[in-house]
PDB file of N, CA and C in Angstrom:
ATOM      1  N   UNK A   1       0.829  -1.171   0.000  1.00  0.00           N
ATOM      2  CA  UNK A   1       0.000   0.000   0.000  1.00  0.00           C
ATOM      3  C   UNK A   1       0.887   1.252   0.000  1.00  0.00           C
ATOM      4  N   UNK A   2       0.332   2.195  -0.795  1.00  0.00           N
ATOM      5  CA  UNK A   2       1.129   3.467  -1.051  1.00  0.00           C
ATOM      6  C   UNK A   2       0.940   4.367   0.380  1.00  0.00           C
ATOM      7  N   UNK A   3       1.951   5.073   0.702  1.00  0.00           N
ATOM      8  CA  UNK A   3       2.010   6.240   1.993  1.00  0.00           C
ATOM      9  C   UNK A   3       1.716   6.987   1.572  1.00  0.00           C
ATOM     10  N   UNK A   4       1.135   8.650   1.903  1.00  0.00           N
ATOM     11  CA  UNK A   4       1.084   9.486   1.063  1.00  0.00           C
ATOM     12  C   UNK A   4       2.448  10.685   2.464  1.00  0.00           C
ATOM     13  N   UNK A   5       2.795  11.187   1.314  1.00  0.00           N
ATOM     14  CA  UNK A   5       3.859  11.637   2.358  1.00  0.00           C
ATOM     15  C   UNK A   5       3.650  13.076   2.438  1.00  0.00           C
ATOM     16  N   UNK A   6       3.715  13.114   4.313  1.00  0.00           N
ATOM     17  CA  UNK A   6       3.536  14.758   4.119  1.00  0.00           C
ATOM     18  C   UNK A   6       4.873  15.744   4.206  1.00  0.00           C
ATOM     19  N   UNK A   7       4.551  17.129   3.786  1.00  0.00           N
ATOM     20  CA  UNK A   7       5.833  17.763   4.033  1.00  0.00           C
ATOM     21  C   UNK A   7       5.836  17.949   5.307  1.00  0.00           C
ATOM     22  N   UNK A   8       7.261  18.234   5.448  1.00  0.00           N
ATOM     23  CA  UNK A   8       7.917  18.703   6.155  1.00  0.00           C
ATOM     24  C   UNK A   8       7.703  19.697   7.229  1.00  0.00           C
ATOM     25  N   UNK A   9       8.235  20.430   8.149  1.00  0.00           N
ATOM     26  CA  UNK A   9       7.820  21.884   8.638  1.00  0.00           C
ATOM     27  C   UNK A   9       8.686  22.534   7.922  1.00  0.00           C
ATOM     28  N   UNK A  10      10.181  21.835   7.646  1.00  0.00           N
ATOM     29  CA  UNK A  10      11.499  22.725   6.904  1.00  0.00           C
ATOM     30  C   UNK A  10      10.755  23.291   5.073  1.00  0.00           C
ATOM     31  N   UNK A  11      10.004  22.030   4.814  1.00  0.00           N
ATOM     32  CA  UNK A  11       9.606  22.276   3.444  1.00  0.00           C
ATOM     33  C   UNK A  11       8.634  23.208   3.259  1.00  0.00           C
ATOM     34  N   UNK A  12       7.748  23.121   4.443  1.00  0.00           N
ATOM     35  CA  UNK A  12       6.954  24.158   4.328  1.00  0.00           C
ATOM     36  C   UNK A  12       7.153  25.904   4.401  1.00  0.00           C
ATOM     37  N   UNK A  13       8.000  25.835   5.109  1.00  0.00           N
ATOM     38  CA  UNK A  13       8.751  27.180   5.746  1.00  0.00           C
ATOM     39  C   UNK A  13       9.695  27.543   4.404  1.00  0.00           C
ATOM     40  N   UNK A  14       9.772  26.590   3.415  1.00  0.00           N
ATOM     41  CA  UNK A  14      10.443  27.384   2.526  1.00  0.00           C
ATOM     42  C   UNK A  14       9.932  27.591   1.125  1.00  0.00           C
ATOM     43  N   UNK A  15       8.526  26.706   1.290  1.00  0.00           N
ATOM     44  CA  UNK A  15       7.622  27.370  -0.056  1.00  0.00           C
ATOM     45  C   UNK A  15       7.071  29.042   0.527  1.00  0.00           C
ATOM     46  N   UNK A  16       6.487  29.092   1.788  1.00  0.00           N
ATOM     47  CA  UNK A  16       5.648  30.411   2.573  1.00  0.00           C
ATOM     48  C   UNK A  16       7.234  30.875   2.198  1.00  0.00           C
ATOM     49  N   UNK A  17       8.330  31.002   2.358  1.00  0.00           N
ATOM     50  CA  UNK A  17       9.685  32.128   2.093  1.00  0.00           C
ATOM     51  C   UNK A  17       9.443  32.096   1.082  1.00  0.00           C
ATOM     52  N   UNK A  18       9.453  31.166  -0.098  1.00  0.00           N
ATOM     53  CA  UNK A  18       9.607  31.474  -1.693  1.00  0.00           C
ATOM     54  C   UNK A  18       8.047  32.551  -2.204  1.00  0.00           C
ATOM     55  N   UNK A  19       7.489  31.836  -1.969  1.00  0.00           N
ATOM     56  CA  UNK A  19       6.039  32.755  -1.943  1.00  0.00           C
ATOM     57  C   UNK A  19       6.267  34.048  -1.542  1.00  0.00           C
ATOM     58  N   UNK A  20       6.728  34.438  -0.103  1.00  0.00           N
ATOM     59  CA  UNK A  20       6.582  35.607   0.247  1.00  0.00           C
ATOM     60  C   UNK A  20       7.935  36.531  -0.883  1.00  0.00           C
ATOM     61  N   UNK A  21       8.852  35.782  -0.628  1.00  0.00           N
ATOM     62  CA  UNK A  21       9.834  36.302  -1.626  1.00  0.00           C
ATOM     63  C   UNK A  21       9.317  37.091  -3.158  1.00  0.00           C
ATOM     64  N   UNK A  22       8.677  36.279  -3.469  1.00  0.00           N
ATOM     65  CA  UNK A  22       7.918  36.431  -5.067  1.00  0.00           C
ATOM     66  C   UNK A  22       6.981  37.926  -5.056  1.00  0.00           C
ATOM     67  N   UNK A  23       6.198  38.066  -3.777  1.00  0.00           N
ATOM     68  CA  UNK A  23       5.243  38.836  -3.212  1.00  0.00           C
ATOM     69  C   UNK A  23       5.818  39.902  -3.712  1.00  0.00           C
ATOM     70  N   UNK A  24       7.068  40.004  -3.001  1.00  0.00           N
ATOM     71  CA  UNK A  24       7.508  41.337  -2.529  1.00  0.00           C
ATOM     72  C   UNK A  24       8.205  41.918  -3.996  1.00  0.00           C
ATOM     73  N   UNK A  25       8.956  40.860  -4.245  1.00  0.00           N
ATOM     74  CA  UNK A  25       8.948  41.322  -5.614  1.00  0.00           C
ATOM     75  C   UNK A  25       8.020  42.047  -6.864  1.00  0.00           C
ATOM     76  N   UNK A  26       7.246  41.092  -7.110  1.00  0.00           N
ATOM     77  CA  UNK A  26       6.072  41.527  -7.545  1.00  0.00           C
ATOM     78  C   UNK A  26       5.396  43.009  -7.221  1.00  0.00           C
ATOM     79  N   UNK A  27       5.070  42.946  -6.222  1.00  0.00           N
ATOM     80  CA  UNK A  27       4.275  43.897  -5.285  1.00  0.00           C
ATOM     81  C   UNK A  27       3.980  45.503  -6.149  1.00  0.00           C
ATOM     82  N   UNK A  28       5.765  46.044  -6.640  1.00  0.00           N
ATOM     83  CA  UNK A  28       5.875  46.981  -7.107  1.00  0.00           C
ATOM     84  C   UNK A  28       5.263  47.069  -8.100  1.00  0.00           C
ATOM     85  N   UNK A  29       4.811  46.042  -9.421  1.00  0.00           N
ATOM     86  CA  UNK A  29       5.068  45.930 -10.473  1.00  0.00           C
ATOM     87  C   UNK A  29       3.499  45.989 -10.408  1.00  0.00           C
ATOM     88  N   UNK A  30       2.569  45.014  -9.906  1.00  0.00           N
ATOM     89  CA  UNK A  30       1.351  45.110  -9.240  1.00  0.00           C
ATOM     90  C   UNK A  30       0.561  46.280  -9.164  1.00  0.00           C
ATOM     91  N   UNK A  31       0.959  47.518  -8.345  1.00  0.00           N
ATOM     92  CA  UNK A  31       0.340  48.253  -7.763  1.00  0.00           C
ATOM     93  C   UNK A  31       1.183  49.574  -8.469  1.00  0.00           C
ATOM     94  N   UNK A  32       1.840  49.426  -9.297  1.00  0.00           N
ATOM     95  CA  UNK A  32       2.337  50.476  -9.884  1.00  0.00           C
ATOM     96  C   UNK A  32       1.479  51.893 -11.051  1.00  0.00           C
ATOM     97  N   UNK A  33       1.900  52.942 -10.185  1.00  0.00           N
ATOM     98  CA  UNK A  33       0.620  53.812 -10.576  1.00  0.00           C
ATOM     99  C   UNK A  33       1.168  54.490 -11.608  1.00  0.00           C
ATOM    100  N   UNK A  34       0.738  55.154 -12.494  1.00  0.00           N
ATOM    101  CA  UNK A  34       0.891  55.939 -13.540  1.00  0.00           C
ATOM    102  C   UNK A  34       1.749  57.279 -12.756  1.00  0.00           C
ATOM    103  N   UNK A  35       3.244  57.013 -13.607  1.00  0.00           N
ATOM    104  CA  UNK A  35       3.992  58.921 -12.673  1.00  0.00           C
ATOM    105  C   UNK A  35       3.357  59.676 -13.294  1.00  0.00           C
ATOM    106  N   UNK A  36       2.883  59.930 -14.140  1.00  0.00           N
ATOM    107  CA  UNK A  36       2.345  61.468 -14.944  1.00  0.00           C
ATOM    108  C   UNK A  36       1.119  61.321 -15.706  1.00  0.00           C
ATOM    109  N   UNK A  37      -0.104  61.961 -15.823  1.00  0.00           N
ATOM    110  CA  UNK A  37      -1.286  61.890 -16.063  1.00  0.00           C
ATOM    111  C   UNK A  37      -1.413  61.752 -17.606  1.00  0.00           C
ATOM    112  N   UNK A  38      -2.434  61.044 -18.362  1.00  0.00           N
ATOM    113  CA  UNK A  38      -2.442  61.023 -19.598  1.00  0.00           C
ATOM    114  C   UNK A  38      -2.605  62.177 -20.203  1.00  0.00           C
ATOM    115  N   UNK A  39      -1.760  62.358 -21.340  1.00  0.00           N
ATOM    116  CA  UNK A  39      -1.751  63.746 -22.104  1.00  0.00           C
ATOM    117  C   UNK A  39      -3.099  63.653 -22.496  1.00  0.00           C
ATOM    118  N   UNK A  40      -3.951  64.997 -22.657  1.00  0.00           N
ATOM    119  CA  UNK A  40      -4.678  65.735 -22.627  1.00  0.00           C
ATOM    120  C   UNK A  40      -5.418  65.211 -24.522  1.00  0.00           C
ATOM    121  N   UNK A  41      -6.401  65.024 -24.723  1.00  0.00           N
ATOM    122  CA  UNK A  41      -6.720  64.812 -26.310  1.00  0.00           C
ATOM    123  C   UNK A  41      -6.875  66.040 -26.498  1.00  0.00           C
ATOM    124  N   UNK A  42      -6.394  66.704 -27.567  1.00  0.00           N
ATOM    125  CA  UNK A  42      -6.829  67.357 -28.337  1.00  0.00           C
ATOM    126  C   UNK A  42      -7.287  67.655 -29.658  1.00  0.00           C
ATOM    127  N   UNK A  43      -7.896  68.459 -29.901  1.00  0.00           N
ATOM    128  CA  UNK A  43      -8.632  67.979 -31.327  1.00  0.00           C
ATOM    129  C   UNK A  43      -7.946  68.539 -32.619  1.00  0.00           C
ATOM    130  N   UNK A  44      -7.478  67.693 -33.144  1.00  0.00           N
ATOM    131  CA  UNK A  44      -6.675  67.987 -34.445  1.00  0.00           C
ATOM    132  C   UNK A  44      -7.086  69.117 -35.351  1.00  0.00           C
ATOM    133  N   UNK A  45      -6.254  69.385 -36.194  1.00  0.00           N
ATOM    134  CA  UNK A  45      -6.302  70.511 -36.818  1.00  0.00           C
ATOM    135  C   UNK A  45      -7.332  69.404 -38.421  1.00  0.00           C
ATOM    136  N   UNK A  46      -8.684  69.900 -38.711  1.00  0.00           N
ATOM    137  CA  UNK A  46      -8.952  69.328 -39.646  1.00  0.00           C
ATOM    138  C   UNK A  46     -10.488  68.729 -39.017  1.00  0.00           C
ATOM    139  N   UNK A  47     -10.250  69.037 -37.916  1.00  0.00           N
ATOM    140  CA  UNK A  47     -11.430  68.242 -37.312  1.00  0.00           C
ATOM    141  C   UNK A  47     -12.404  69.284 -37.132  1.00  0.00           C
ATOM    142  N   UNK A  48     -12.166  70.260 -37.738  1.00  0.00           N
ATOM    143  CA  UNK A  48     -12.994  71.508 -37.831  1.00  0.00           C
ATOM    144  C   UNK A  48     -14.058  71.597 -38.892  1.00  0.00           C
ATOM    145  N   UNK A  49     -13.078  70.635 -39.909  1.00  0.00           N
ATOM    146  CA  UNK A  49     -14.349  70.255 -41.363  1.00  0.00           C
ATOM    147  C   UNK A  49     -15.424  69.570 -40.813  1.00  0.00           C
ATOM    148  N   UNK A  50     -15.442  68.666 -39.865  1.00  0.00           N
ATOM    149  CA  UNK A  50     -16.994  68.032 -39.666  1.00  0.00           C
ATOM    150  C   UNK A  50     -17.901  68.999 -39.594  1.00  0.00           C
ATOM    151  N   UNK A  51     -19.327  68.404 -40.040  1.00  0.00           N
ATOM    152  CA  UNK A  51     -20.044  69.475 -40.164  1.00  0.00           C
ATOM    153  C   UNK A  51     -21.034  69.394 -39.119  1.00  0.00           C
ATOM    154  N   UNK A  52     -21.646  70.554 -38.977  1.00  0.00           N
ATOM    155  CA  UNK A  52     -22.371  70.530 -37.863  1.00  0.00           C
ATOM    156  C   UNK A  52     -23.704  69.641 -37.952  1.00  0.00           C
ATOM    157  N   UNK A  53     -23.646  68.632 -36.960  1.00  0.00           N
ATOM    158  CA  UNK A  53     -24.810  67.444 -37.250  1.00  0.00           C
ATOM    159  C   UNK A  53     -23.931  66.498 -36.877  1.00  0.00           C
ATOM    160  N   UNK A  54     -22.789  66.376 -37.030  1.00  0.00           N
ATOM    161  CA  UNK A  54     -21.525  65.086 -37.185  1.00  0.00           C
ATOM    162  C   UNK A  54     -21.667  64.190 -35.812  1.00  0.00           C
ATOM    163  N   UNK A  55     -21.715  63.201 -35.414  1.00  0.00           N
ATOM    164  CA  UNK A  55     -21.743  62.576 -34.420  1.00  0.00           C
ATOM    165  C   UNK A  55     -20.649  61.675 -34.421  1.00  0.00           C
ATOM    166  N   UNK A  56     -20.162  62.003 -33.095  1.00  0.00           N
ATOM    167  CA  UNK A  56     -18.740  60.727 -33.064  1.00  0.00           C
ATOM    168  C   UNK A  56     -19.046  60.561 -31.484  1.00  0.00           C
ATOM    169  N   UNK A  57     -18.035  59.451 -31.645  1.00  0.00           N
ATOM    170  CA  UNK A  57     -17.336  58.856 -30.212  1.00  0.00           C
ATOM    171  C   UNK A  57     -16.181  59.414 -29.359  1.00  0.00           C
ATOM    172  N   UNK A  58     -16.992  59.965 -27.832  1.00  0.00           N
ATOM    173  CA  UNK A  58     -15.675  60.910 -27.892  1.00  0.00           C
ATOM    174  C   UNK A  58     -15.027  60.146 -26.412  1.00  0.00           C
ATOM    175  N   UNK A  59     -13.886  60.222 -26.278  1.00  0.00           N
ATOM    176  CA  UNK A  59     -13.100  59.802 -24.870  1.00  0.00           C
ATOM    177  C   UNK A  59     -13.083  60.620 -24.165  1.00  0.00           C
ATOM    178  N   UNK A  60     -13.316  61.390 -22.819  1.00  0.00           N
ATOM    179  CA  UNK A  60     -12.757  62.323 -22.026  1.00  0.00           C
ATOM    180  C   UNK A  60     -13.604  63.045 -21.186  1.00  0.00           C
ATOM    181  N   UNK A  61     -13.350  63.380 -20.003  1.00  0.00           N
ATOM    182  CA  UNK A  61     -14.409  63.736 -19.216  1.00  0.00           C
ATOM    183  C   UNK A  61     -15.082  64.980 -19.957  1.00  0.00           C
ATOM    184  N   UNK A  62     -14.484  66.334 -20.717  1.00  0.00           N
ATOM    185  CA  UNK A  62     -14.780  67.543 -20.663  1.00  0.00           C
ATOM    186  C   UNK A  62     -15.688  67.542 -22.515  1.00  0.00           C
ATOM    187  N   UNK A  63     -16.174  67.714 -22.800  1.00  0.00           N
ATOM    188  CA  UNK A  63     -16.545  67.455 -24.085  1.00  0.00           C
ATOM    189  C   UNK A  63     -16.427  69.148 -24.790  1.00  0.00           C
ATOM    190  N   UNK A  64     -15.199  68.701 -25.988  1.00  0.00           N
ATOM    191  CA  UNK A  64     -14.495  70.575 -26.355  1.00  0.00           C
ATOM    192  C   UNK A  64     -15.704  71.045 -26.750  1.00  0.00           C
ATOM    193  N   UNK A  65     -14.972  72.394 -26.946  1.00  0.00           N
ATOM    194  CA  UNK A  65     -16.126  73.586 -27.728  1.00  0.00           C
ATOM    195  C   UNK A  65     -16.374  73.350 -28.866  1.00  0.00           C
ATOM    196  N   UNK A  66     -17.634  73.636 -28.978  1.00  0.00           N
ATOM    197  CA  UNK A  66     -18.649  73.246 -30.068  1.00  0.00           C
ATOM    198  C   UNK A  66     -19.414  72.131 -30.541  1.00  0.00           C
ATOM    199  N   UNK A  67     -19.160  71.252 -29.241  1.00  0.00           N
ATOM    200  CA  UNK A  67     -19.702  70.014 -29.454  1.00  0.00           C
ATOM    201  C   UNK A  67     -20.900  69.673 -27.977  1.00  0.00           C
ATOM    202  N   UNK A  68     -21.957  68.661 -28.120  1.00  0.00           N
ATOM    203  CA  UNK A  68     -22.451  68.569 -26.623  1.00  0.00           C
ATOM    204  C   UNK A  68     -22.802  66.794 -26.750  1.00  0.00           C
ATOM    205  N   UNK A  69     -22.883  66.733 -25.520  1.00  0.00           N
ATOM    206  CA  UNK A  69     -23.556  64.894 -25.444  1.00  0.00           C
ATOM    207  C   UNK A  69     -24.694  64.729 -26.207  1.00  0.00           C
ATOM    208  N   UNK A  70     -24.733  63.906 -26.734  1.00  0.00           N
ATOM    209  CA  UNK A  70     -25.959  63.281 -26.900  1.00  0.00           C
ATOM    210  C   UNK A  70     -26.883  62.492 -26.187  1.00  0.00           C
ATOM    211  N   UNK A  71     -27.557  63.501 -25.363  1.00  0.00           N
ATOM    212  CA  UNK A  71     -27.975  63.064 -23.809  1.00  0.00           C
ATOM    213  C   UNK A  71     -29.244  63.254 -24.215  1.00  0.00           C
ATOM    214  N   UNK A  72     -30.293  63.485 -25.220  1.00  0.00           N
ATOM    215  CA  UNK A  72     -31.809  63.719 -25.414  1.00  0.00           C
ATOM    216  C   UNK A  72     -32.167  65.082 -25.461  1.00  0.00           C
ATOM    217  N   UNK A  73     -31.251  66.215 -25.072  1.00  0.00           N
ATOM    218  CA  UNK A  73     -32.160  67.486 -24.544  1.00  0.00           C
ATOM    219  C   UNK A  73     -32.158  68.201 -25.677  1.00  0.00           C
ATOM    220  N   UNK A  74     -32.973  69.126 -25.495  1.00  0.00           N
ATOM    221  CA  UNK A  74     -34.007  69.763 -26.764  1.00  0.00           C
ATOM    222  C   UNK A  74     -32.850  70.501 -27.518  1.00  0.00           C
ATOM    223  N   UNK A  75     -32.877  70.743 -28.779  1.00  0.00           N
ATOM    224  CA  UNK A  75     -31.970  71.379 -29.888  1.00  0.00           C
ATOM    225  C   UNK A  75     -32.423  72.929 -29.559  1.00  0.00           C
ATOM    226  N   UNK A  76     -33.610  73.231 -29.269  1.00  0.00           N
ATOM    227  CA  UNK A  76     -34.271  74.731 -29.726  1.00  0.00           C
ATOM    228  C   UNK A  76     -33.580  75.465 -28.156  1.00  0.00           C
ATOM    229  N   UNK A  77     -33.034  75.251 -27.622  1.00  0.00           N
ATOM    230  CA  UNK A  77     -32.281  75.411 -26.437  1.00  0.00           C
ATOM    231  C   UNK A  77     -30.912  76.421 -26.692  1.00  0.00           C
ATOM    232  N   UNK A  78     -31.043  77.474 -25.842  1.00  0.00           N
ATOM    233  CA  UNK A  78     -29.842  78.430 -26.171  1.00  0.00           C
ATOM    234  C   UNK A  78     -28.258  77.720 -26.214  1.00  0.00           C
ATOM    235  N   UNK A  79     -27.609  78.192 -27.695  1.00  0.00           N
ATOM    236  CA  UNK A  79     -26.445  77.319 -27.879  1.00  0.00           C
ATOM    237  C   UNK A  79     -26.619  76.323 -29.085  1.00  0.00           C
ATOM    238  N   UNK A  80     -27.705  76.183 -29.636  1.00  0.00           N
ATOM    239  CA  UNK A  80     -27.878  74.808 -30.567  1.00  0.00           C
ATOM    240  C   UNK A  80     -28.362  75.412 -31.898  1.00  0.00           C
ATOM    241  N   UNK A  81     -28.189  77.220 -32.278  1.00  0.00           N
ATOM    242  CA  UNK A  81     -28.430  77.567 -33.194  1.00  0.00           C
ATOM    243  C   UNK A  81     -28.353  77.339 -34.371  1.00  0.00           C
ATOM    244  N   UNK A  82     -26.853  76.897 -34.831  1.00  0.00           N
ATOM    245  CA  UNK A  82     -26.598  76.332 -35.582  1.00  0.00           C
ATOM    246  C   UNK A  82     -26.678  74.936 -36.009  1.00  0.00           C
ATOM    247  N   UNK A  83     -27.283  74.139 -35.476  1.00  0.00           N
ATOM    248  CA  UNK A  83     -27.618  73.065 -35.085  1.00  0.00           C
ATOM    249  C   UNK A  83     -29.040  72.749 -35.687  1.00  0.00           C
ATOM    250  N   UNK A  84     -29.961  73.920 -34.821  1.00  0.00           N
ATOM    251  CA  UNK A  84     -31.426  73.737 -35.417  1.00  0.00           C
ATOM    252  C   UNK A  84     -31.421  74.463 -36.649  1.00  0.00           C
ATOM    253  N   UNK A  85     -30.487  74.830 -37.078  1.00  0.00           N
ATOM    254  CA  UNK A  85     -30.424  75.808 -38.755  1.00  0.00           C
ATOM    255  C   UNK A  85     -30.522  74.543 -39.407  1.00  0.00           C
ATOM    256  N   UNK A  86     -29.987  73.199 -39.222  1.00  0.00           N
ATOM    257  CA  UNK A  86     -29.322  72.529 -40.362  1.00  0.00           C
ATOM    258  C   UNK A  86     -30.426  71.195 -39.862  1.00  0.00           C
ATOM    259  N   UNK A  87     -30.894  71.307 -39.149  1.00  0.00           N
ATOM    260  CA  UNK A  87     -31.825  69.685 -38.382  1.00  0.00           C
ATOM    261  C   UNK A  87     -32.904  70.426 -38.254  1.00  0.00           C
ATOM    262  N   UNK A  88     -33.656  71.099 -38.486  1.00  0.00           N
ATOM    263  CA  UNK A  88     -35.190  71.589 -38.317  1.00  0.00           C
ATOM    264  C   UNK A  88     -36.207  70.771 -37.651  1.00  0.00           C
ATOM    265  N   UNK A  89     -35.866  69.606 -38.499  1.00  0.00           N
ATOM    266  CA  UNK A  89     -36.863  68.850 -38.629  1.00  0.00           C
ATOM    267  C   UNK A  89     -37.332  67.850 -37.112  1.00  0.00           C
ATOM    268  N   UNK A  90     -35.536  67.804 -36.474  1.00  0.00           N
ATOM    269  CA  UNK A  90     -35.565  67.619 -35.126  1.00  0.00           C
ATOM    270  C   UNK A  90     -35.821  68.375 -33.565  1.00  0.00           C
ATOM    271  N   UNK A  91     -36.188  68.187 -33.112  1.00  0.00           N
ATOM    272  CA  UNK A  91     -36.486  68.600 -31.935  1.00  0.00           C
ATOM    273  C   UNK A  91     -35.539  68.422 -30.545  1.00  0.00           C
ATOM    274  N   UNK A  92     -35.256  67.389 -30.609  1.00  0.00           N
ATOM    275  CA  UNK A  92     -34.011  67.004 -29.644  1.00  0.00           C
ATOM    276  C   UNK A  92     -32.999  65.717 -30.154  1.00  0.00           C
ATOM    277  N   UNK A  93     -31.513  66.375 -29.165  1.00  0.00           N
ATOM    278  CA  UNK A  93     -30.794  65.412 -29.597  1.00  0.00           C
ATOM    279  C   UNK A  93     -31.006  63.698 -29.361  1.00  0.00           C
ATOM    280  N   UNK A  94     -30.570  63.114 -29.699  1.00  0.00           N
ATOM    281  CA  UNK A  94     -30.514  61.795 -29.777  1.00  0.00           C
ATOM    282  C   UNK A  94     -30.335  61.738 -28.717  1.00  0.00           C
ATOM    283  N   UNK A  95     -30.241  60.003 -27.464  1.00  0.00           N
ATOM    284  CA  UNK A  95     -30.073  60.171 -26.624  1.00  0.00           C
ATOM    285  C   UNK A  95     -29.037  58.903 -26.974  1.00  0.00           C
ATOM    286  N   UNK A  96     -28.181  59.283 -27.322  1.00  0.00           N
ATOM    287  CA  UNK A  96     -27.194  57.709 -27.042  1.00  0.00           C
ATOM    288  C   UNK A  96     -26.166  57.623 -26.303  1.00  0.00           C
ATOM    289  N   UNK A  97     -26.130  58.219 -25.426  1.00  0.00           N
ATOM    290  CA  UNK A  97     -25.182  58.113 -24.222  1.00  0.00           C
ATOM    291  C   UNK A  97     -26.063  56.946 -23.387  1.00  0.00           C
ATOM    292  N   UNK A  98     -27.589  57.006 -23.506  1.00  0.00           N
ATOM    293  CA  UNK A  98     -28.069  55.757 -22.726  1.00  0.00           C
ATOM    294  C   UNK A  98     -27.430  54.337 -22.731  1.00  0.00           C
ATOM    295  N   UNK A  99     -26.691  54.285 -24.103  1.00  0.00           N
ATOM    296  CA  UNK A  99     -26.174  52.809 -24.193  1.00  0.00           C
ATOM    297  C   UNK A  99     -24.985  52.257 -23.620  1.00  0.00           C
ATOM    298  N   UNK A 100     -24.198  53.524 -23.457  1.00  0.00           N
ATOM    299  CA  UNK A 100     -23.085  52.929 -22.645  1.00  0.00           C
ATOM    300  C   UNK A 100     -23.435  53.169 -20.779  1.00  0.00           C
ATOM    301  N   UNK A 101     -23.807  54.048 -20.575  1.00  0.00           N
ATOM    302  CA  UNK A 101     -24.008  54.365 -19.296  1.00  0.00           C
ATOM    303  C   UNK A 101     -22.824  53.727 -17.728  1.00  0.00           C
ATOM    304  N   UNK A 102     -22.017  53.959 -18.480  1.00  0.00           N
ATOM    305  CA  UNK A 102     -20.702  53.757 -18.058  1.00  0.00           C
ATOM    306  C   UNK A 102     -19.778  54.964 -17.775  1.00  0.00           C
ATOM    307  N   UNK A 103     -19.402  55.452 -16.463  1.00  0.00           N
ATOM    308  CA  UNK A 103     -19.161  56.596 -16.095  1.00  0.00           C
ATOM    309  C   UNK A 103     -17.181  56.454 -16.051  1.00  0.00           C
ATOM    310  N   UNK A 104     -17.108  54.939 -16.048  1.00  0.00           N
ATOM    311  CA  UNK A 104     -15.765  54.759 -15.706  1.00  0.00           C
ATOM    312  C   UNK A 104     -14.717  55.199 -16.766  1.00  0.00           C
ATOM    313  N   UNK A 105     -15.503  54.798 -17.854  1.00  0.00           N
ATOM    314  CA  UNK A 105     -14.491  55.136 -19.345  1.00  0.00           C
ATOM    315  C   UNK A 105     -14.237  56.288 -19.790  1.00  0.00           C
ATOM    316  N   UNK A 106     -15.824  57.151 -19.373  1.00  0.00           N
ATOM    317  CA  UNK A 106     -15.281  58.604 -20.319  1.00  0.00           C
ATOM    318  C   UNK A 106     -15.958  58.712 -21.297  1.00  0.00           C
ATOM    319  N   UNK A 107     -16.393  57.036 -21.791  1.00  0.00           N
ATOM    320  CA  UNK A 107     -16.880  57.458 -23.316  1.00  0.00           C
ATOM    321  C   UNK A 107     -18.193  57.943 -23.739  1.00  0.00           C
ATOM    322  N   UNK A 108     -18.565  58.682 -24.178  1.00  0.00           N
ATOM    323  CA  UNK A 108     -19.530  59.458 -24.574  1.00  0.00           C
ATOM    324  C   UNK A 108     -19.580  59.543 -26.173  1.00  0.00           C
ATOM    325  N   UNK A 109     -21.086  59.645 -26.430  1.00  0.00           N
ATOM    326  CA  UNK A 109     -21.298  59.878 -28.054  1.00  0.00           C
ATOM    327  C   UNK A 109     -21.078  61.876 -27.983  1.00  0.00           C
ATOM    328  N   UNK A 110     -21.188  62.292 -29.037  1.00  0.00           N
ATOM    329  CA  UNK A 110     -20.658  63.972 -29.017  1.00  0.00           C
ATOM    330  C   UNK A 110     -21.250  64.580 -30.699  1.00  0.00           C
ATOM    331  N   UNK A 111     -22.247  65.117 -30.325  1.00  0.00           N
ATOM    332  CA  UNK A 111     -22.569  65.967 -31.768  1.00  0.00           C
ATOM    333  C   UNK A 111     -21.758  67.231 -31.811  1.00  0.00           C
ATOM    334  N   UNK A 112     -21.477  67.659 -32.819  1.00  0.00           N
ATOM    335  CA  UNK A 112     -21.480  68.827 -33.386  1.00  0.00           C
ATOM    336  C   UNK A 112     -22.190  69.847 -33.453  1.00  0.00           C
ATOM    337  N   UNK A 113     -22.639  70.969 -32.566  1.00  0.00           N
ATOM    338  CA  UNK A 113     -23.815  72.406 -32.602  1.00  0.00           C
ATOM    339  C   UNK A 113     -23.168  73.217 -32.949  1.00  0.00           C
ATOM    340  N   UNK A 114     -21.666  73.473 -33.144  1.00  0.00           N
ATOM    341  CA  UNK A 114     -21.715  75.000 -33.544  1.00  0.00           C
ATOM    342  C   UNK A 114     -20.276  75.318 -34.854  1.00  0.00           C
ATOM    343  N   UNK A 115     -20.624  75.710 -35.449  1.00  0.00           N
ATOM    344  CA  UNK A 115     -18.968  76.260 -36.452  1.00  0.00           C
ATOM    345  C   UNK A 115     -17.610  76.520 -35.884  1.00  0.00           C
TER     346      UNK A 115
END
């Protein structure tokens, strides 16, 4: 009949050292934070041709000038002049920020209201 053999206390005491060893190593590499904040997006030179109506995907908490969420609220609203010049026919923006509804990413849909 087979024994089953147990370890040691010596064997044990030196996987918990190898383990902890590894830990500590690790540890840094783990929990290592970003030294300097992500550069800032900015909006390229060219990105001025979209036209007003344009809807994109935007990353970033602050949404630039001339653009707003697409959160549902009414176009005929001070600020959306140019906007209701070219969409008449609409009444309010789209609401598609409902689909991600995810605050962690940033990401937001982003029309175009103004020149």
């Amino acid at each position: 009949m087979k024994q089953n053999k147990a370890f040691t206390l010596a064997e044990m005491l030196i996987a918990v050292l190898m383990i902890s060893i590894a830990l500590v190593v690790m540890a840094p590499v783990m929990t290592k934070k970003a030294k300097e904040p992500p550069p800032q997006v900015k909006i390229i030179e060219g990105s001025q041709s979209l036209p007003v109506g344009a809807i994109i995907l935007w990353y970033g908490e602050q949404v630039p000038d001339g653009w707003a969420e697409c959160s549902g609220q009414s176009i005929d609203t001070q600020g959306f002049e140019d906007l209701a010049a070219n969409v008449s026919q609409y009444q309010y923006l789209p609401d598609l920020n409902q689909i991600f509804q995810n605050t962690q990413t940033n990401l937001k849909w982003i029309i175009r209201v103004k020149n």
